[in-house]
C-alpha atoms as a PDB file:
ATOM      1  CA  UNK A   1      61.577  -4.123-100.654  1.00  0.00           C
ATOM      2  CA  UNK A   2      58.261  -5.354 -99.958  1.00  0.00           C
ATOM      3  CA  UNK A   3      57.270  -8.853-101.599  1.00  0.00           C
ATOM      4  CA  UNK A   4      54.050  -8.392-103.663  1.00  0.00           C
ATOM      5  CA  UNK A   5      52.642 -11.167-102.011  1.00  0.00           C
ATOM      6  CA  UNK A   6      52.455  -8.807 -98.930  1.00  0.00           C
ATOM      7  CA  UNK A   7      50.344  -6.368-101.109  1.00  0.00           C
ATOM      8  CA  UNK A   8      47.476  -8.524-102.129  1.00  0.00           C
ATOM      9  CA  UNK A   9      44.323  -7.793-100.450  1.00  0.00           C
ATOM     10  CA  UNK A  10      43.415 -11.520 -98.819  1.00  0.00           C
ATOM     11  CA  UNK A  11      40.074 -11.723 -97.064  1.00  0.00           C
ATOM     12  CA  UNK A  12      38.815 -14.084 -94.668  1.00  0.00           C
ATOM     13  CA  UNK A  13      35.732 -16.262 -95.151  1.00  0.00           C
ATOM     14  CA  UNK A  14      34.373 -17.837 -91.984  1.00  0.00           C
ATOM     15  CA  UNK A  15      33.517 -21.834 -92.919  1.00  0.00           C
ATOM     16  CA  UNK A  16      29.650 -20.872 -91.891  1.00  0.00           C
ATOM     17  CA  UNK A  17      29.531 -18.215 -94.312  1.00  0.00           C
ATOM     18  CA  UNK A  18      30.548 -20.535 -96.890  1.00  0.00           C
ATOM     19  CA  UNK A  19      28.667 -23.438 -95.785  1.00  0.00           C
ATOM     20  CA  UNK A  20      25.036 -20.879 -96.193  1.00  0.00           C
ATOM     21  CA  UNK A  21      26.440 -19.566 -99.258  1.00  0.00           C
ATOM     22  CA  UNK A  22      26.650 -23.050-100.633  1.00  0.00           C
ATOM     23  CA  UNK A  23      22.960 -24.284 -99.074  1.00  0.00           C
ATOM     24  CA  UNK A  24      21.605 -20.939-101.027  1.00  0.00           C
ATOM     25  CA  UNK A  25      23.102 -22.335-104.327  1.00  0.00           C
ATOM     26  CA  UNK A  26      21.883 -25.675-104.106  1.00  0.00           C
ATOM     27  CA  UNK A  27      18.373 -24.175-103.399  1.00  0.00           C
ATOM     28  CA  UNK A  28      18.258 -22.763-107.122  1.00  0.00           C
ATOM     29  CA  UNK A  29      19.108 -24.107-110.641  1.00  0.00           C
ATOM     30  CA  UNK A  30      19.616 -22.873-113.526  1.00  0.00           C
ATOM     31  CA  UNK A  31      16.631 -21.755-115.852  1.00  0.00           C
ATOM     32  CA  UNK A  32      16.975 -24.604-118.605  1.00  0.00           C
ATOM     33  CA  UNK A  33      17.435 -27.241-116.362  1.00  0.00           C
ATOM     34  CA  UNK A  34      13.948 -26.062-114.492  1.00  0.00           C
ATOM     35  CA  UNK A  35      12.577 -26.194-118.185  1.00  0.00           C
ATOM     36  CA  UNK A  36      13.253 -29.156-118.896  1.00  0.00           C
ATOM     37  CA  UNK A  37      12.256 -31.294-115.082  1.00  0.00           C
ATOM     38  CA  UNK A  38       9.284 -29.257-115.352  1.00  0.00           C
ATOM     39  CA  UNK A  39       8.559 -29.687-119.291  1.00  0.00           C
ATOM     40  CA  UNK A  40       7.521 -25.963-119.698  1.00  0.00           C
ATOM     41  CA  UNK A  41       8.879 -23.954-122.984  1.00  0.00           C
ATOM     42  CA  UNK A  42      11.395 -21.425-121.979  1.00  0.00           C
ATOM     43  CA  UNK A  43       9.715 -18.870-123.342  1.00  0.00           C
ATOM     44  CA  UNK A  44       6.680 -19.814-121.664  1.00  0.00           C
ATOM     45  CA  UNK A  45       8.863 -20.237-118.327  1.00  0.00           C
ATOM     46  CA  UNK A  46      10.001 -16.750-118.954  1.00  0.00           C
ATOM     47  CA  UNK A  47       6.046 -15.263-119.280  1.00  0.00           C
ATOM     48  CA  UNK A  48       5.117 -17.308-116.071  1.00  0.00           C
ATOM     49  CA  UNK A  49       8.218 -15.930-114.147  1.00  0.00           C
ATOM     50  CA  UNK A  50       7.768 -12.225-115.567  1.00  0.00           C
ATOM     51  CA  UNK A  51       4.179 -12.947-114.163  1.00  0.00           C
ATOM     52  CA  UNK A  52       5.042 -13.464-111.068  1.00  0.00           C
ATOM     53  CA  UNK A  53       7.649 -10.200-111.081  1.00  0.00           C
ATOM     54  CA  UNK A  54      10.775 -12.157-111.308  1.00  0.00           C
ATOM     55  CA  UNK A  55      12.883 -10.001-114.460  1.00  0.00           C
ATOM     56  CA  UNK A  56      15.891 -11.669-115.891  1.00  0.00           C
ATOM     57  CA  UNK A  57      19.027 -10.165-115.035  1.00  0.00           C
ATOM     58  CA  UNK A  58      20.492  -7.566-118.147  1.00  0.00           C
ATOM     59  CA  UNK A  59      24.287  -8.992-117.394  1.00  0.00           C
ATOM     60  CA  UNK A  60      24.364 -12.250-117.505  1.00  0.00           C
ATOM     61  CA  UNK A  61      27.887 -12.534-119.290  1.00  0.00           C
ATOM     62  CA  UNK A  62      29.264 -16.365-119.401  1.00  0.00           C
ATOM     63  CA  UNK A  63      26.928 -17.257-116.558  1.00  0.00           C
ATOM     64  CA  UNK A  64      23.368 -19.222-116.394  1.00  0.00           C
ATOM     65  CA  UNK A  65      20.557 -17.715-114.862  1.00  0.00           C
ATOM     66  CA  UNK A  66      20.069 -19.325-111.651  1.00  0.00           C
ATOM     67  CA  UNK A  67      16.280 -18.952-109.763  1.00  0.00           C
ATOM     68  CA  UNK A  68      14.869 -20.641-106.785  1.00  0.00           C
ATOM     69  CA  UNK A  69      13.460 -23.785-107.353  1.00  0.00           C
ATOM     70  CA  UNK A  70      10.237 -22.427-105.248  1.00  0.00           C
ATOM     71  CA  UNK A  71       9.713 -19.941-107.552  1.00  0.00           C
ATOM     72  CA  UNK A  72      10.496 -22.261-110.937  1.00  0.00           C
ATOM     73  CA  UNK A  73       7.261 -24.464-109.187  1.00  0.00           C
ATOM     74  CA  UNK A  74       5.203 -21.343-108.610  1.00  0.00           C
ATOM     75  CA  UNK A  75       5.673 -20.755-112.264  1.00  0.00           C
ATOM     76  CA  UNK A  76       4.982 -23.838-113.305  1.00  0.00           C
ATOM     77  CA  UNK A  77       1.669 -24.327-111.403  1.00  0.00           C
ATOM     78  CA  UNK A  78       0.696 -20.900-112.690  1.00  0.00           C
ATOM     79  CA  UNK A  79       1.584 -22.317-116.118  1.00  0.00           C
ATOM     80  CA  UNK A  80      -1.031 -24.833-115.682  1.00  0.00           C
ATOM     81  CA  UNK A  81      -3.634 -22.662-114.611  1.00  0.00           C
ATOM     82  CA  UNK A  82      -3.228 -19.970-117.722  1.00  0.00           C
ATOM     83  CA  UNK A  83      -3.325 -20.638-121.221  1.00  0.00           C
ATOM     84  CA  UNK A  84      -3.273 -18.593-124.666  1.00  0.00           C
ATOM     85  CA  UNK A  85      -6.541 -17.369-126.977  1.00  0.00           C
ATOM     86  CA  UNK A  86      -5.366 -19.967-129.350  1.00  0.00           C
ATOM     87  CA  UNK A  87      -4.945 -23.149-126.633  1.00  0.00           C
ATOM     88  CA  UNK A  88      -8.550 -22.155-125.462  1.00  0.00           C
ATOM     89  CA  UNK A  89      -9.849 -22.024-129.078  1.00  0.00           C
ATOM     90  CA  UNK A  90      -7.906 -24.989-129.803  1.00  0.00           C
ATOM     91  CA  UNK A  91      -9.568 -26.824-126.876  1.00  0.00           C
ATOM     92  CA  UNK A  92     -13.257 -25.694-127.621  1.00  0.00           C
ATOM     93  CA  UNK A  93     -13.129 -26.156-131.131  1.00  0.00           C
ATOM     94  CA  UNK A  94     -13.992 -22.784-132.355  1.00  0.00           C
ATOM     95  CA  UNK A  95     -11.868 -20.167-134.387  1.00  0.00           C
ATOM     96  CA  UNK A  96      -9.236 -18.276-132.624  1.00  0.00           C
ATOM     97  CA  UNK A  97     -10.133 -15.028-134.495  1.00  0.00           C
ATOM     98  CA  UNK A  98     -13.425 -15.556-132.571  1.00  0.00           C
ATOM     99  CA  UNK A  99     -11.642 -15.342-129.739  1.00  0.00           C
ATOM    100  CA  UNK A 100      -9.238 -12.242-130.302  1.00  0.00           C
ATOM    101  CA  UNK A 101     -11.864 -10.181-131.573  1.00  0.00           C
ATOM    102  CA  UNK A 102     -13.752 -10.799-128.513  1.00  0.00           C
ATOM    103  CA  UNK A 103     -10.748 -10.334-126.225  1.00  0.00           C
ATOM    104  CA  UNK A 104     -10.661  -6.896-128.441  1.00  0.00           C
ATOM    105  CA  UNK A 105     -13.919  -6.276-127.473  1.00  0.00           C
ATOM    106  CA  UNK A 106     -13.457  -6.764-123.768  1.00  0.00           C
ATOM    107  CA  UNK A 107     -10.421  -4.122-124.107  1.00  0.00           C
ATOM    108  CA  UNK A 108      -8.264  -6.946-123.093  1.00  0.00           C
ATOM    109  CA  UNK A 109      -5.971  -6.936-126.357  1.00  0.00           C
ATOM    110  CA  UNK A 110      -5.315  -4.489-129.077  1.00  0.00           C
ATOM    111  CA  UNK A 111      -6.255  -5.482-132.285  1.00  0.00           C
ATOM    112  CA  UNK A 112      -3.567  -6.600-134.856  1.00  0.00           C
ATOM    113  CA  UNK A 113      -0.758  -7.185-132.273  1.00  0.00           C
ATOM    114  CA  UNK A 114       1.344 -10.014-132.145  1.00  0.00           C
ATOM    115  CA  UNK A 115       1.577  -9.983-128.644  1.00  0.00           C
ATOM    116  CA  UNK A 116       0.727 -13.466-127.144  1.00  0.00           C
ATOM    117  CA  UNK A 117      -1.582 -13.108-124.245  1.00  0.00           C
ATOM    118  CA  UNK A 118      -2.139 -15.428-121.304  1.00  0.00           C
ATOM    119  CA  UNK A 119      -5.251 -15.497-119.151  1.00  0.00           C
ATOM    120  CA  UNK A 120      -6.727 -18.106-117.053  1.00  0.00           C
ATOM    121  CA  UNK A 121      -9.424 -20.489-118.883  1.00  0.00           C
ATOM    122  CA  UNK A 122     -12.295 -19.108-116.279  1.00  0.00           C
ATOM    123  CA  UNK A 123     -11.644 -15.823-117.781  1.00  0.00           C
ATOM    124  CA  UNK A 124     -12.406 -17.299-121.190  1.00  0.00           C
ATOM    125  CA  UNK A 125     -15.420 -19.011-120.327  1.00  0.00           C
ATOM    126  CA  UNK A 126     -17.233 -15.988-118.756  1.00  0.00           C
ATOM    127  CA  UNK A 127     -15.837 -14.375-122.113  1.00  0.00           C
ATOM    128  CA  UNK A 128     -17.689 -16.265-124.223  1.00  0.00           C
ATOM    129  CA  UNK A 129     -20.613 -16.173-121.692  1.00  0.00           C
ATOM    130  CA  UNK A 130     -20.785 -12.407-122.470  1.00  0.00           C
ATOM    131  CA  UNK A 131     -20.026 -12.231-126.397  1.00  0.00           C
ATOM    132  CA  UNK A 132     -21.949 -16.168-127.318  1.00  0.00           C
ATOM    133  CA  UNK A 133     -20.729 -17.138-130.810  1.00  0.00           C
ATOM    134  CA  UNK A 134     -23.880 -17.328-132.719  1.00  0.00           C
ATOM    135  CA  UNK A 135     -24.434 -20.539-134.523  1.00  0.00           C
ATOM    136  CA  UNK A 136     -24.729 -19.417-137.948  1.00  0.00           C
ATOM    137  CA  UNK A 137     -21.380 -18.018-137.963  1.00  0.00           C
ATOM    138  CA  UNK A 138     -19.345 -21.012-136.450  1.00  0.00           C
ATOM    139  CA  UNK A 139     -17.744 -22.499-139.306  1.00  0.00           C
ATOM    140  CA  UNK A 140     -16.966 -25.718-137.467  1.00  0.00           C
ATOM    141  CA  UNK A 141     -20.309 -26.417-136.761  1.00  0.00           C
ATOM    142  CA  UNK A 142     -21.498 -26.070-140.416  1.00  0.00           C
ATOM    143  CA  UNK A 143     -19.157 -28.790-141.251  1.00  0.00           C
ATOM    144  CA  UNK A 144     -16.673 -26.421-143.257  1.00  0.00           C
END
């Protein structure tokens, strides 16, 4: 009779193999630790990394999503640089349905969607270069 020990499939790992394998790990972290060194939502994280084509994985059963930590910067620079209709209302002081309509207008969004959209603030500006908010209609201006 053969032992069953004799049976198991054993494989071989060289110690280099393991020693690159372990460098590669160290390289990444896991996505809510990169959330929180970086102080970026994670679902803000997630829009900046699905920006820059990086898709979470569909199984992810009992394991944490591990990325590079070059990419996790990339995203967060990129997070810097981009910012929603409402931050860029919030930050001129005018009405964020000012905005949307004219990011409507511009074919940029579809009207009544839900959909949170990022652009960078340049965009914005020339925006509201094109489509001024006239004076009469700013509410914030008129003191109410």
């Amino acid at each position: 009779k053969e032992s069953l020990i004799s049976k198991v499939n054993r494989k071989v790992y060289r110690t280099d193999d393991i020693d690159a394998a372990v460098k590669d790990w160290l390289k990444t972290e896991t996505f809510y630790q990169a959330c929180l060194r970086l102080e970026i939502l994670p679902h803000r994280m997630k829009k900046m990394l699905s920006m820059l084509g990086v898709e979470r994985p569909e199984k992810l059963a009992g394991q944490h999503w591990r990325i590079s930590s070059d990419i996790l910067d990339k995203a967060a620079k990129l997070s810097d640089k981009v910012i929603t209709p409402s931050e860029y209302a919030q930050r001129k002081g005018i009405g964020v349905v000012s905005v949307t309509r004219r990011l409507v207008k511009m074919g940029v969004e579809k009207a009544r969607t839900r959909k949170v959209v990022y652009l960078h603030e340049d965009f914005y500006d020339e925006m509201m270069k094109k489509y001024p908010i006239e004076p009469k209609y700013n509410w914030r201006e008129r003191g109410q």
